[in-house]
C-alpha atoms as a PDB file:
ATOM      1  CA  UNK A   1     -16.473  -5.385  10.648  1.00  0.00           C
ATOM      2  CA  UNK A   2     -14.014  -2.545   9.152  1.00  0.00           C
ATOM      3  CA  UNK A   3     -14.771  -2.207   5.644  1.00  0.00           C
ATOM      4  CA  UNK A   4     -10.289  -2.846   5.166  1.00  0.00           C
ATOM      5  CA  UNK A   5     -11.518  -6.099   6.613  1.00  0.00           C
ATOM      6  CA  UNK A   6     -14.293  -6.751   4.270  1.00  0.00           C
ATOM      7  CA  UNK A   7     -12.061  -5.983   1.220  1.00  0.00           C
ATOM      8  CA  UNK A   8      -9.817  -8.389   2.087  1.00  0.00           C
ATOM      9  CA  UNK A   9     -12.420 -11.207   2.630  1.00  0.00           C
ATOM     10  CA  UNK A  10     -11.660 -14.091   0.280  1.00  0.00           C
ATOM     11  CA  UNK A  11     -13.067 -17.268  -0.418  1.00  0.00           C
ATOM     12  CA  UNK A  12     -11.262 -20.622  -1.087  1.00  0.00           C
ATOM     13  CA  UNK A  13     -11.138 -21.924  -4.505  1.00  0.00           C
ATOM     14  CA  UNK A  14     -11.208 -25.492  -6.020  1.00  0.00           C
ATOM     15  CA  UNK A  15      -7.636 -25.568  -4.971  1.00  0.00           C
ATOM     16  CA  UNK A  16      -5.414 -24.770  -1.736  1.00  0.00           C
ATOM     17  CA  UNK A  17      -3.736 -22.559  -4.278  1.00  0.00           C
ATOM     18  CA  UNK A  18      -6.825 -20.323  -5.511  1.00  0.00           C
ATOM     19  CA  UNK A  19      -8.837 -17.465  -3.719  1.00  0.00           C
ATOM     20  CA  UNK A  20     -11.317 -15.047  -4.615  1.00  0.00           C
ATOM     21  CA  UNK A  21     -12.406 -12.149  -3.663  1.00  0.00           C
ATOM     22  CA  UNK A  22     -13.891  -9.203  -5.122  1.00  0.00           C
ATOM     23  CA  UNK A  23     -12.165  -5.331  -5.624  1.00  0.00           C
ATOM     24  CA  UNK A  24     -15.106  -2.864  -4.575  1.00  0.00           C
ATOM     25  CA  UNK A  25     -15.590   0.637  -5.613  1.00  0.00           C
ATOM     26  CA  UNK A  26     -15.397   2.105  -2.767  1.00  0.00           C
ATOM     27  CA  UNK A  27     -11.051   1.797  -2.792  1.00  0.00           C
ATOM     28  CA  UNK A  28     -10.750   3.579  -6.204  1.00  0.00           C
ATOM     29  CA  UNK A  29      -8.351   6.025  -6.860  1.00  0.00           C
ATOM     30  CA  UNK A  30      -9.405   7.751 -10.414  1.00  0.00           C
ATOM     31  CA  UNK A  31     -10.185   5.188 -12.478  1.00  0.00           C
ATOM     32  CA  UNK A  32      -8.682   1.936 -10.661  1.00  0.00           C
ATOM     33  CA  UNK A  33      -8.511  -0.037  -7.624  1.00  0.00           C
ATOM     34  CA  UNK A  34      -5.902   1.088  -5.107  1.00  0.00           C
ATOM     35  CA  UNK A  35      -2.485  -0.813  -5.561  1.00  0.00           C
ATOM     36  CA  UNK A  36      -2.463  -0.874  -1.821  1.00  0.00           C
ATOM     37  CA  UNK A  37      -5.472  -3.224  -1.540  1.00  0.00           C
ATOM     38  CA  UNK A  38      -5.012  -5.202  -4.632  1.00  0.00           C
ATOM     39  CA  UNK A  39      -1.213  -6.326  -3.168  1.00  0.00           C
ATOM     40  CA  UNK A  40      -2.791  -6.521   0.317  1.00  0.00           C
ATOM     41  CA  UNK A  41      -5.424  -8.977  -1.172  1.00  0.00           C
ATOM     42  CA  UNK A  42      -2.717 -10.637  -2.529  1.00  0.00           C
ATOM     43  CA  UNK A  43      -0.468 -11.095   0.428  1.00  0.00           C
ATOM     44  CA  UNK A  44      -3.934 -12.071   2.327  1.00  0.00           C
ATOM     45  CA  UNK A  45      -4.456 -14.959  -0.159  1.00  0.00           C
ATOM     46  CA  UNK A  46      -0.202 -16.078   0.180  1.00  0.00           C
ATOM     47  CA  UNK A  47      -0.942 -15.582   4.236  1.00  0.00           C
ATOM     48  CA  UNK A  48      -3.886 -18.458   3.932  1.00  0.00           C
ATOM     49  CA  UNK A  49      -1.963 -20.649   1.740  1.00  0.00           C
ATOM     50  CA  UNK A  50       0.985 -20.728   3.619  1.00  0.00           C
ATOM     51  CA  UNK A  51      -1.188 -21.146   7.180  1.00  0.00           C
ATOM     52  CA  UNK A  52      -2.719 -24.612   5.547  1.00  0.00           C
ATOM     53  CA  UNK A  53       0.705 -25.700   3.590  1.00  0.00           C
ATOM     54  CA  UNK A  54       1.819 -29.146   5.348  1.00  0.00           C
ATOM     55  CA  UNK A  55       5.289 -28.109   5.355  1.00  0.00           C
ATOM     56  CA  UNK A  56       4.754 -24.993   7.312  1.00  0.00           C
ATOM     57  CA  UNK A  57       5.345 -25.333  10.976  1.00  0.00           C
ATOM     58  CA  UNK A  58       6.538 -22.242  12.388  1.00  0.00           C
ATOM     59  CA  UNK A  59       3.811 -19.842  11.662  1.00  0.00           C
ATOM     60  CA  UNK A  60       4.829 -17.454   9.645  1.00  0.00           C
ATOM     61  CA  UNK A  61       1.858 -15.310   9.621  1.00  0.00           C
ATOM     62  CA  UNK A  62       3.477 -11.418   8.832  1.00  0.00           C
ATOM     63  CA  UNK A  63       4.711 -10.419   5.432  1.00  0.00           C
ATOM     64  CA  UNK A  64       8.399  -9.301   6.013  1.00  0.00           C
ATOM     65  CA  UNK A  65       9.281  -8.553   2.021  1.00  0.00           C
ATOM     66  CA  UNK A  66       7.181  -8.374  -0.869  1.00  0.00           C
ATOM     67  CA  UNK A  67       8.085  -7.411  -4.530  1.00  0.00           C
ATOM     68  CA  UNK A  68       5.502  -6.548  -6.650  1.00  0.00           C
ATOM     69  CA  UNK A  69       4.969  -5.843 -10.458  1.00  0.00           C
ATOM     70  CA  UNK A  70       1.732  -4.046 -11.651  1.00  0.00           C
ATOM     71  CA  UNK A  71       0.388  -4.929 -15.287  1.00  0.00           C
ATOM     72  CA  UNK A  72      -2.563  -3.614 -15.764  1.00  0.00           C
ATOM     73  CA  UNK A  73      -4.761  -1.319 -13.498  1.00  0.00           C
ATOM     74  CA  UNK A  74      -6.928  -3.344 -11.464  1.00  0.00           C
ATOM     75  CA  UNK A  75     -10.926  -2.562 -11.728  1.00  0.00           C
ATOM     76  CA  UNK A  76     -14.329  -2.506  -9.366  1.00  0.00           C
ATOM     77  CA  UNK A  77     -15.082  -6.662  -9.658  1.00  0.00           C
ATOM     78  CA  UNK A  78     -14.542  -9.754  -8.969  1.00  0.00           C
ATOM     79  CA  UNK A  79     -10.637 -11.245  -9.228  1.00  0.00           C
ATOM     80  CA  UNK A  80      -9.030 -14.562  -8.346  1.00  0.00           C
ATOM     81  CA  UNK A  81      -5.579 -15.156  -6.313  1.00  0.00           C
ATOM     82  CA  UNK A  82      -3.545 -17.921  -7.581  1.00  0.00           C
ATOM     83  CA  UNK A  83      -0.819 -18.558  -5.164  1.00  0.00           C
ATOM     84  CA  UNK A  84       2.344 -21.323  -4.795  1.00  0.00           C
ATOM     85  CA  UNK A  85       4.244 -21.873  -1.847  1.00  0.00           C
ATOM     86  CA  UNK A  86       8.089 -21.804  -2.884  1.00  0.00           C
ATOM     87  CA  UNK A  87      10.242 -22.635   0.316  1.00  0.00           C
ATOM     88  CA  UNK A  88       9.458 -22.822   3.749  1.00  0.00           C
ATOM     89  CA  UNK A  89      12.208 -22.138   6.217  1.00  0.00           C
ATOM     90  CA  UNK A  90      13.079 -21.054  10.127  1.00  0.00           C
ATOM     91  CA  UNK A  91      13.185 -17.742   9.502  1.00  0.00           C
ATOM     92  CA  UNK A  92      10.734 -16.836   6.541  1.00  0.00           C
ATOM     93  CA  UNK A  93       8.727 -18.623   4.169  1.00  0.00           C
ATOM     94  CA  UNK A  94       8.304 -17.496   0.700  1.00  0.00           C
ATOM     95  CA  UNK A  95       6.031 -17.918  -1.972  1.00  0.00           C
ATOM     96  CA  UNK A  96       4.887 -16.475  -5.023  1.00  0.00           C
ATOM     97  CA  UNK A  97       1.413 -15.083  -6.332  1.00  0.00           C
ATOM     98  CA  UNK A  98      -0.600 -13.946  -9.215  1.00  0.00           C
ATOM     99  CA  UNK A  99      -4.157 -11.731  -9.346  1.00  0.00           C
ATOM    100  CA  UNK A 100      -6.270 -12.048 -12.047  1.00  0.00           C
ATOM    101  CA  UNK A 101      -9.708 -10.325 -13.501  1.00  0.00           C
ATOM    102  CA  UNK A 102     -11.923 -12.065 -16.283  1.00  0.00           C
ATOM    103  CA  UNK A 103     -12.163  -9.648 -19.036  1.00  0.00           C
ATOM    104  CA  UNK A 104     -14.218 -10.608 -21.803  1.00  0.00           C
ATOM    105  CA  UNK A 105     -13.893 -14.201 -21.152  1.00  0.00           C
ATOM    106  CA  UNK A 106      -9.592 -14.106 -20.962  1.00  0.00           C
ATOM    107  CA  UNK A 107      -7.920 -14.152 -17.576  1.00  0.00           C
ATOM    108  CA  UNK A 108      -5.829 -10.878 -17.536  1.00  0.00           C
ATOM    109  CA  UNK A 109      -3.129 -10.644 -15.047  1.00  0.00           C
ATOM    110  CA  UNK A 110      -3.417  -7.436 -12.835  1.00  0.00           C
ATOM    111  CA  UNK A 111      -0.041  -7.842  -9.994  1.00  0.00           C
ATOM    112  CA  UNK A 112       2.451 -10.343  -9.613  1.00  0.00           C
ATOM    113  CA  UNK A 113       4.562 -10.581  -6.286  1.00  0.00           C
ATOM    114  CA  UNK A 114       6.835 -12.224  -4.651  1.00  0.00           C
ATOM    115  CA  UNK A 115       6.627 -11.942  -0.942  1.00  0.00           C
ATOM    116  CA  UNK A 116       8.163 -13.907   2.237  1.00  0.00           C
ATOM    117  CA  UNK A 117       6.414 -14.379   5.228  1.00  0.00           C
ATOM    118  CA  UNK A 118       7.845 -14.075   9.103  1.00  0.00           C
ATOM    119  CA  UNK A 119       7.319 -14.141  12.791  1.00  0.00           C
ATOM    120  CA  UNK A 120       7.881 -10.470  14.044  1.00  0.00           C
ATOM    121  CA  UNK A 121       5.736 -10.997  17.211  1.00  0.00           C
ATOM    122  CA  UNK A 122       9.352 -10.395  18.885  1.00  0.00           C
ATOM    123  CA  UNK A 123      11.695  -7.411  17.123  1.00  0.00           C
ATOM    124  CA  UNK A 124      14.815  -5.900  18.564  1.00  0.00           C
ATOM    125  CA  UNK A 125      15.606  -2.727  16.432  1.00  0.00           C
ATOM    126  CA  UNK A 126      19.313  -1.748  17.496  1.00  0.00           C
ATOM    127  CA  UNK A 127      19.086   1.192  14.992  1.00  0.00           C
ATOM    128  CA  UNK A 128      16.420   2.790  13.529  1.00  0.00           C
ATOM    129  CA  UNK A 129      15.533   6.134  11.541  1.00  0.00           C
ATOM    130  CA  UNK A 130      14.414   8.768  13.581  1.00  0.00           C
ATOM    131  CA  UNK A 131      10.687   9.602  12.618  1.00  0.00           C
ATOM    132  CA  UNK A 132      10.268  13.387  11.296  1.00  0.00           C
ATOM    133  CA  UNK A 133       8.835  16.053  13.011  1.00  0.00           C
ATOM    134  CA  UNK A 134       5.469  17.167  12.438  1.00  0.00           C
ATOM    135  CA  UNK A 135       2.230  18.967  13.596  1.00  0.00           C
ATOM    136  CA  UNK A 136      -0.193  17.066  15.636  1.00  0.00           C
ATOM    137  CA  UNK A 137      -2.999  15.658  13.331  1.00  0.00           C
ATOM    138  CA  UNK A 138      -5.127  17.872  14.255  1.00  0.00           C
ATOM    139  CA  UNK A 139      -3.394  20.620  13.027  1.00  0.00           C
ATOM    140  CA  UNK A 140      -2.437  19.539   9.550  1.00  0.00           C
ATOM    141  CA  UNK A 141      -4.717  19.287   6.782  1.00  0.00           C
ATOM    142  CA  UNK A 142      -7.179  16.709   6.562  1.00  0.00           C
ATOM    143  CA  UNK A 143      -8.572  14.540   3.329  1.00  0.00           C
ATOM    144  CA  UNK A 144     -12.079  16.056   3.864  1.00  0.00           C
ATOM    145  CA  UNK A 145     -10.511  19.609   2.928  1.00  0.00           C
ATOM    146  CA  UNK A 146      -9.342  18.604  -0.527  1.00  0.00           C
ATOM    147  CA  UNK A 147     -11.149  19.773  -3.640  1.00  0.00           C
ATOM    148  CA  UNK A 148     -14.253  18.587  -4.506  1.00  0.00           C
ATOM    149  CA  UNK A 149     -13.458  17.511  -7.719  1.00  0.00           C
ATOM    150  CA  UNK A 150     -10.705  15.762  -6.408  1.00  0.00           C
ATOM    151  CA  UNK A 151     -12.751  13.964  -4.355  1.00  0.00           C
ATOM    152  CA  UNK A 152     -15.833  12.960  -6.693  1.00  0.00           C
ATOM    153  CA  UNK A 153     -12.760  10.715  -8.479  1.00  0.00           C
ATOM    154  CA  UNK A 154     -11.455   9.168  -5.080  1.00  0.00           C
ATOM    155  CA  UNK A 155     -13.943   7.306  -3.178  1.00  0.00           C
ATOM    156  CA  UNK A 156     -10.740   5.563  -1.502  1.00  0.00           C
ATOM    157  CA  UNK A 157     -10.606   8.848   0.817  1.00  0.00           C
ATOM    158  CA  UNK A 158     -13.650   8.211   2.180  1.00  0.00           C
ATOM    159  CA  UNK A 159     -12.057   5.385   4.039  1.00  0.00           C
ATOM    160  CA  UNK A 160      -8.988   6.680   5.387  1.00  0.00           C
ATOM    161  CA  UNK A 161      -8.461   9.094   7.573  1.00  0.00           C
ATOM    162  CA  UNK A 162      -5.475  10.874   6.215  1.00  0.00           C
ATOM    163  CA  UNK A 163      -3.369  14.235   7.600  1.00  0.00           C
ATOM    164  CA  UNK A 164      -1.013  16.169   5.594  1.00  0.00           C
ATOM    165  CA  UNK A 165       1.771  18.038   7.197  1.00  0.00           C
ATOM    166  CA  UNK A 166       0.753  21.866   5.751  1.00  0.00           C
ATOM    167  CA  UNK A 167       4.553  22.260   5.229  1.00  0.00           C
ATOM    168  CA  UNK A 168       4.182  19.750   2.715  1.00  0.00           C
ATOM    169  CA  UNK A 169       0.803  20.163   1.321  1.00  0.00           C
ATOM    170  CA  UNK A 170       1.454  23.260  -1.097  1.00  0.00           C
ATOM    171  CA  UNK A 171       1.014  20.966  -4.109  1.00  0.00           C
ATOM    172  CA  UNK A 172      -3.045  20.659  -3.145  1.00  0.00           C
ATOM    173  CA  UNK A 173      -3.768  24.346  -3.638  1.00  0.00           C
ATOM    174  CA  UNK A 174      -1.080  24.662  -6.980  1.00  0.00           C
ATOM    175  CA  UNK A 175       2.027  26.089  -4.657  1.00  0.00           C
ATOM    176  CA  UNK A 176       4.265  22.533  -5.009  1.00  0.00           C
ATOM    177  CA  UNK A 177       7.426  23.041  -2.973  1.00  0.00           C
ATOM    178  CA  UNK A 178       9.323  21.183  -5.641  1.00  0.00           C
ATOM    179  CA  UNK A 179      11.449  19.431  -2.903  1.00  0.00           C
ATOM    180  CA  UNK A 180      10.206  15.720  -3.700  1.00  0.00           C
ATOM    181  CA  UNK A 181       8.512  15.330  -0.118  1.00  0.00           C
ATOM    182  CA  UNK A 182       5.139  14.858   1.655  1.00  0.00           C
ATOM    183  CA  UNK A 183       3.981  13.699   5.228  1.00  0.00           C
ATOM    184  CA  UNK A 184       1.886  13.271   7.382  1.00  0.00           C
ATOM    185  CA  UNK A 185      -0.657  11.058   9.438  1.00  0.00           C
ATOM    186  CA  UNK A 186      -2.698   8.132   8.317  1.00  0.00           C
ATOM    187  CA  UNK A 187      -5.692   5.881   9.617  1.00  0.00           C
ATOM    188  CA  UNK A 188      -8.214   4.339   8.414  1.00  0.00           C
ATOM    189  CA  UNK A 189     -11.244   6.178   9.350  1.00  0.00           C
ATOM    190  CA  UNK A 190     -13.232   3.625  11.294  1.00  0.00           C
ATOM    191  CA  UNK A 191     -10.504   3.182  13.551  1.00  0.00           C
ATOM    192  CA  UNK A 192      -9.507   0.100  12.936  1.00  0.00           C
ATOM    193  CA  UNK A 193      -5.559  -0.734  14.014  1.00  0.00           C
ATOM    194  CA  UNK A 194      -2.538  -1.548  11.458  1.00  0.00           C
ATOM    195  CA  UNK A 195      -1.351  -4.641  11.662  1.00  0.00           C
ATOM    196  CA  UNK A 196       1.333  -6.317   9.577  1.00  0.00           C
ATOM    197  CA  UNK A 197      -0.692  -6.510   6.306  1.00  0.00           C
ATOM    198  CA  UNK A 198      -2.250  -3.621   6.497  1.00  0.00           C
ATOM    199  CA  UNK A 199       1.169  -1.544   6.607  1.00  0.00           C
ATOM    200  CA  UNK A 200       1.353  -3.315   2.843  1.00  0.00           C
ATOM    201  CA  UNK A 201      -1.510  -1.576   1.959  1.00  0.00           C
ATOM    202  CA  UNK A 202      -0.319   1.647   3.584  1.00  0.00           C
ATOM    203  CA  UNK A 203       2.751   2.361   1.743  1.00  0.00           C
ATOM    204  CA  UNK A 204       0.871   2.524  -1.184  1.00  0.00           C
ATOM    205  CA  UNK A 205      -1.827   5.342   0.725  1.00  0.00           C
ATOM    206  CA  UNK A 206      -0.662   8.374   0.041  1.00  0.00           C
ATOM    207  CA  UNK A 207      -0.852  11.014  -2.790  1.00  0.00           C
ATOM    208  CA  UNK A 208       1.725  10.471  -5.191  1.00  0.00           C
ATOM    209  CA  UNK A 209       5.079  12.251  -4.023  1.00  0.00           C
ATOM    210  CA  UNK A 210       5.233  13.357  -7.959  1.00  0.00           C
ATOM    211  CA  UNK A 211       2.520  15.879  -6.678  1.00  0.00           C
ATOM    212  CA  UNK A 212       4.959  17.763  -4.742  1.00  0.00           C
ATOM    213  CA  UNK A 213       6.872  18.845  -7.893  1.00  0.00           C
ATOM    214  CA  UNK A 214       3.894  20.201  -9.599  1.00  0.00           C
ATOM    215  CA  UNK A 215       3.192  16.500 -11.357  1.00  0.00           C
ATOM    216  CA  UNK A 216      -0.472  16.316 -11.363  1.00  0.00           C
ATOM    217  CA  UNK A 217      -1.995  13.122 -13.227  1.00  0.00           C
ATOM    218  CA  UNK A 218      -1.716   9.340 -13.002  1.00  0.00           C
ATOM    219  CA  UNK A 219       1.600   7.628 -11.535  1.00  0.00           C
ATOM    220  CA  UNK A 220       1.091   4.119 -11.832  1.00  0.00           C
ATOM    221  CA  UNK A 221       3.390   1.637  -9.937  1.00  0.00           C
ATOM    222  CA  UNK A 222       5.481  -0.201 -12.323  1.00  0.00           C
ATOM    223  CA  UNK A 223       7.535  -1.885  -9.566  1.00  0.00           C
ATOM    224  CA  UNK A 224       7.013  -2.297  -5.651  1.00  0.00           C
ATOM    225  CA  UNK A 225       9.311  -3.287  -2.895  1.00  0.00           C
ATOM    226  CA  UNK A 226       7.853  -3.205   0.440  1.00  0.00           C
ATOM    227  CA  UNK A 227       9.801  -4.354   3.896  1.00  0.00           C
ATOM    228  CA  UNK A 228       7.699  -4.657   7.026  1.00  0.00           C
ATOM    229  CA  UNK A 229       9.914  -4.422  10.078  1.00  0.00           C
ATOM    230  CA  UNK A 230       7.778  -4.988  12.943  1.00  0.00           C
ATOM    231  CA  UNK A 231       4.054  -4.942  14.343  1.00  0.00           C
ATOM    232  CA  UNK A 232       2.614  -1.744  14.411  1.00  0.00           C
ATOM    233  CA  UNK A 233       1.655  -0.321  17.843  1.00  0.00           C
ATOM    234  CA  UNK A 234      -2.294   0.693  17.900  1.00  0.00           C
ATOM    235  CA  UNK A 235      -3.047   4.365  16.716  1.00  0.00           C
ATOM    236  CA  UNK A 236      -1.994   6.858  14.269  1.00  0.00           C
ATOM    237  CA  UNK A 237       0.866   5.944  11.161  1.00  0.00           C
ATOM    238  CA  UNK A 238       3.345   8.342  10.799  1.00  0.00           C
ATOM    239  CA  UNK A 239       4.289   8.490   7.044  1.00  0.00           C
ATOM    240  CA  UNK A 240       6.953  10.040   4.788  1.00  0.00           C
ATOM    241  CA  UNK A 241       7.605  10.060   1.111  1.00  0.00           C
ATOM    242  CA  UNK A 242      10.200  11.283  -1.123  1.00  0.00           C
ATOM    243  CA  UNK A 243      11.753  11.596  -4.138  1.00  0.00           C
ATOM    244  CA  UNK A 244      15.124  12.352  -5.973  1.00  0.00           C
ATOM    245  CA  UNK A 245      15.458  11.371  -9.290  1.00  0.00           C
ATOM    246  CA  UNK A 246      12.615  12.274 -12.412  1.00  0.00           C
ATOM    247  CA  UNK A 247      13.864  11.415 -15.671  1.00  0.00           C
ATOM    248  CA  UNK A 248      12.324   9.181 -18.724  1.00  0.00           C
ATOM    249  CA  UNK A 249       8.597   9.671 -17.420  1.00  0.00           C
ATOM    250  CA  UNK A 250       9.495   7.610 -14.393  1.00  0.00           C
ATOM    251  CA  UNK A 251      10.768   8.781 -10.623  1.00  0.00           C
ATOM    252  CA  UNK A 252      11.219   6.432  -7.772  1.00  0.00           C
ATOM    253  CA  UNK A 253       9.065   6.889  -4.622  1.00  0.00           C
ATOM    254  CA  UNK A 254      10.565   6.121  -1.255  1.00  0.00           C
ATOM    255  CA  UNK A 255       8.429   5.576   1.709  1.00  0.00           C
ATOM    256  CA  UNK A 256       8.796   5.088   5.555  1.00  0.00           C
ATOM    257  CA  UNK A 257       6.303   4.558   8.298  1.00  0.00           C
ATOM    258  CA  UNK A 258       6.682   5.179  12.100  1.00  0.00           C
ATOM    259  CA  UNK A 259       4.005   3.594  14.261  1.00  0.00           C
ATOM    260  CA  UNK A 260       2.557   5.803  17.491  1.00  0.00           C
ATOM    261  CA  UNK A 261       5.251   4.684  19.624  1.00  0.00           C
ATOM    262  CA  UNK A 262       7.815   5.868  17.283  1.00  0.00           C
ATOM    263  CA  UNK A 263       9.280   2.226  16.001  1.00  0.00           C
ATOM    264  CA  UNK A 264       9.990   2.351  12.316  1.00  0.00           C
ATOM    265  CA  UNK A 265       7.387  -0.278  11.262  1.00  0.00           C
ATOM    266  CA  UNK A 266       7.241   0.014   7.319  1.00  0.00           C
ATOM    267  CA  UNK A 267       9.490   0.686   3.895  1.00  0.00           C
ATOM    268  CA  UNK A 268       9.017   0.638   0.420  1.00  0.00           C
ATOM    269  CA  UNK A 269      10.632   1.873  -2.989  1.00  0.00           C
ATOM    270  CA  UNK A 270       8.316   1.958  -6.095  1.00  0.00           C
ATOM    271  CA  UNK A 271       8.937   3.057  -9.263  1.00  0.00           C
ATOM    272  CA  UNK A 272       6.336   4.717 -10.911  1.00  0.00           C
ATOM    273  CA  UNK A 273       5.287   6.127 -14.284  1.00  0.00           C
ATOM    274  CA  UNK A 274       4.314   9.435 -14.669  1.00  0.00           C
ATOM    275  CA  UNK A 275       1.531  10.831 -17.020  1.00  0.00           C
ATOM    276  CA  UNK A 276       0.958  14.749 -15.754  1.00  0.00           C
ATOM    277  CA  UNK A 277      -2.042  16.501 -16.623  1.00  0.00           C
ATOM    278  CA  UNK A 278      -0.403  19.635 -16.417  1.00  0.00           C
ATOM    279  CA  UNK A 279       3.028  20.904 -14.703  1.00  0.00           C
ATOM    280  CA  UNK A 280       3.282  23.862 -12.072  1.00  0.00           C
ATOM    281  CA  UNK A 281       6.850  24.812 -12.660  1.00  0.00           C
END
C-alpha cells in the first residue's frame, strides 16, 4: 500500500457522520502536518459519507470544489472528521466538514471546508490554459538536492518526489528571482498515480511561492480554494505557482496543475500568512 494511501486510512465512528484517522510524522512540514493531507483526509472522510448517504444516487465520488479555512496547525496524532451532508443534487453534492485534535482533554478545531462532490469520469475541456514550458524532470532539480538542514525539518519530502524547474529554483541557494513564480514536476515517490483527491493534496505540495521573493519562514494557509477539473492521467504533475500581490503580512498563492497528457487537471487560490525568517532583497 502507498504510504498517501495509508494516511488517508480512516475508521468509522459511532456515527455515519464521524471518522478517524491519525496525522503521522512522516507528512510534516516544520513543525506541522501538511495542509495538503489534513484537507485530503478531510475530503476522504466527506467522500465516505456521501457514498453511504441514502439520498445519494448518482455517485458523486470526485471532489470538484472545496473551500477550506485553517485554524490552527495540525500536529503528528490522532484527529477525528466530523462531516454533514448538505444537498445532494444531479450535478454535485455538497457537504460540509470539520477536523479536530484532542488537546489536553478539549476538542480543538484544526480545518473547516466546504467541498462539493462530482462525476468527472467524462470531461470535455473546450478551453484550457496552456501548460508552461519546462525541462524534463530529469534535468531540473530534485528534493534530494536541497539543504540538509532543510531537510532534517521536512520529513514530508521524503515522500514525494518533487522537480524544480532551475529557472525557478534561485530562491533554494539565496538568489530569489523576485518574480512571484516556481515550477516544476511532482510525484509521489512510490509511484503511486493522482487521482481526484490526491490533486487536493497536491496543490498544497509545493514550497511556498513567498520563497521566490526572498520570504523564507512559515506561510500558513489562512484560506483555500481548490477546483479539480478532471481525472488526472497516470504519471508525472506538472505544477505552477505564482504570486502578485504582498502586502499586510499576507500574499495570495495561485496554483495550476497539468496532468502528463497536458489536460489542466487542478486550481487553487490560498491566502497565506507570512512570518519570514529573514528577507533576501
Amino acid at each position: 500500500m502507498s504510504e498517501y494511501d495509508e494516511a488517508m486510512q480512516l475508521q468509522p465512528g459511532d456515527t455515519p457522520a464521524t471518522r478517524h484517522g491519525a496525522f503521522s510524522e512522516s507528512w510534516m512540514i516544520g513543525n506541522a502536518v501538511n495542509g495538503g493531507v489534513v484537507m485530503a483526509s478531510g475530503l476522504t472522510a466527506l467522500g465516505q459519507h456521501l457514498s453511504h448517504d441514502p439520498a445519494e444516487t448518482t455517485h458523486h465520488v470526485d471532489p470538484v470544489v472545496v473551500s477550506a479555512y485553517f485554524m490552527t496547525a495540525s500536529l503528528p496524532g490522532a484527529f477525528t472528521v466530523a462531516s454533514e451532508v448538505m444537498r445532494t443534487g444531479r450535478l454535485l453534492s455538497t457537504g460540509q466538514l470539520s477536523v479536530f485534535q484532542d488537546v489536553d482533554g478539549q476538542q480543538v478545531e484544526r480545518m473547516r471546508a466546504i467541498a462539493s462532490f462530482g462525476n468527472l469520469d467524462e470531461v470535455d475541456a473546450s478551453r484550457q490554459s496552456t501548460p508552461p514550458d519546462l525541462p524534463p524532470p530529469d534535468e531540473c532539480l530534485s528534493s534530494e538536492q536541497a539543504p540538509p538542514e532543510f531537510l532534517a525539518h521536512s520529513s514530508f519530502l521524503d515522500r514525494v518526489d518533487l522537480r524544480l524547474d532551475p529557472a525557478t529554483a534561485g530562491w533554494a541557494v539565496g538568489k530569489p528571482s523576485m518574480q512571484g513564480q516556481i515550477r516544476g514536476w511532482l510525484r509521489l515517490r512510490d509511484h503511486r498515480e493522482p487521482d481526484t483527491t490526491l490533486l487536493a493534496w497536491a496543490l498544497d505540495a509545493f514550497p511556498p511561492v513567498a520563497f521566490d521573493l526572498g520570504l523564507y519562514g512559515w506561510t500558513p494557509t489562512l484560506e483555500f480554494t481548490g477546483h479539480i477539473r478532471r481525472r488526472p492521467a497516470p504519471g508525472w504533475l506538472r505544477v505552477a505557482l505564482s504570486t502578485e500581490n504582498y502586502a499586510g503580512g499576507m500574499l495570495e498563492e495561485d496554483a495550476r496543475i497539468w496532468d502528463s497528457a497536458g489536460n489542466l487537471v487542478a486550481q487553487s487560490r490560498q491566502l497565506c500568512g507570512v512570518r519570514p525568517l529573514r528577507t533576501t532583497p
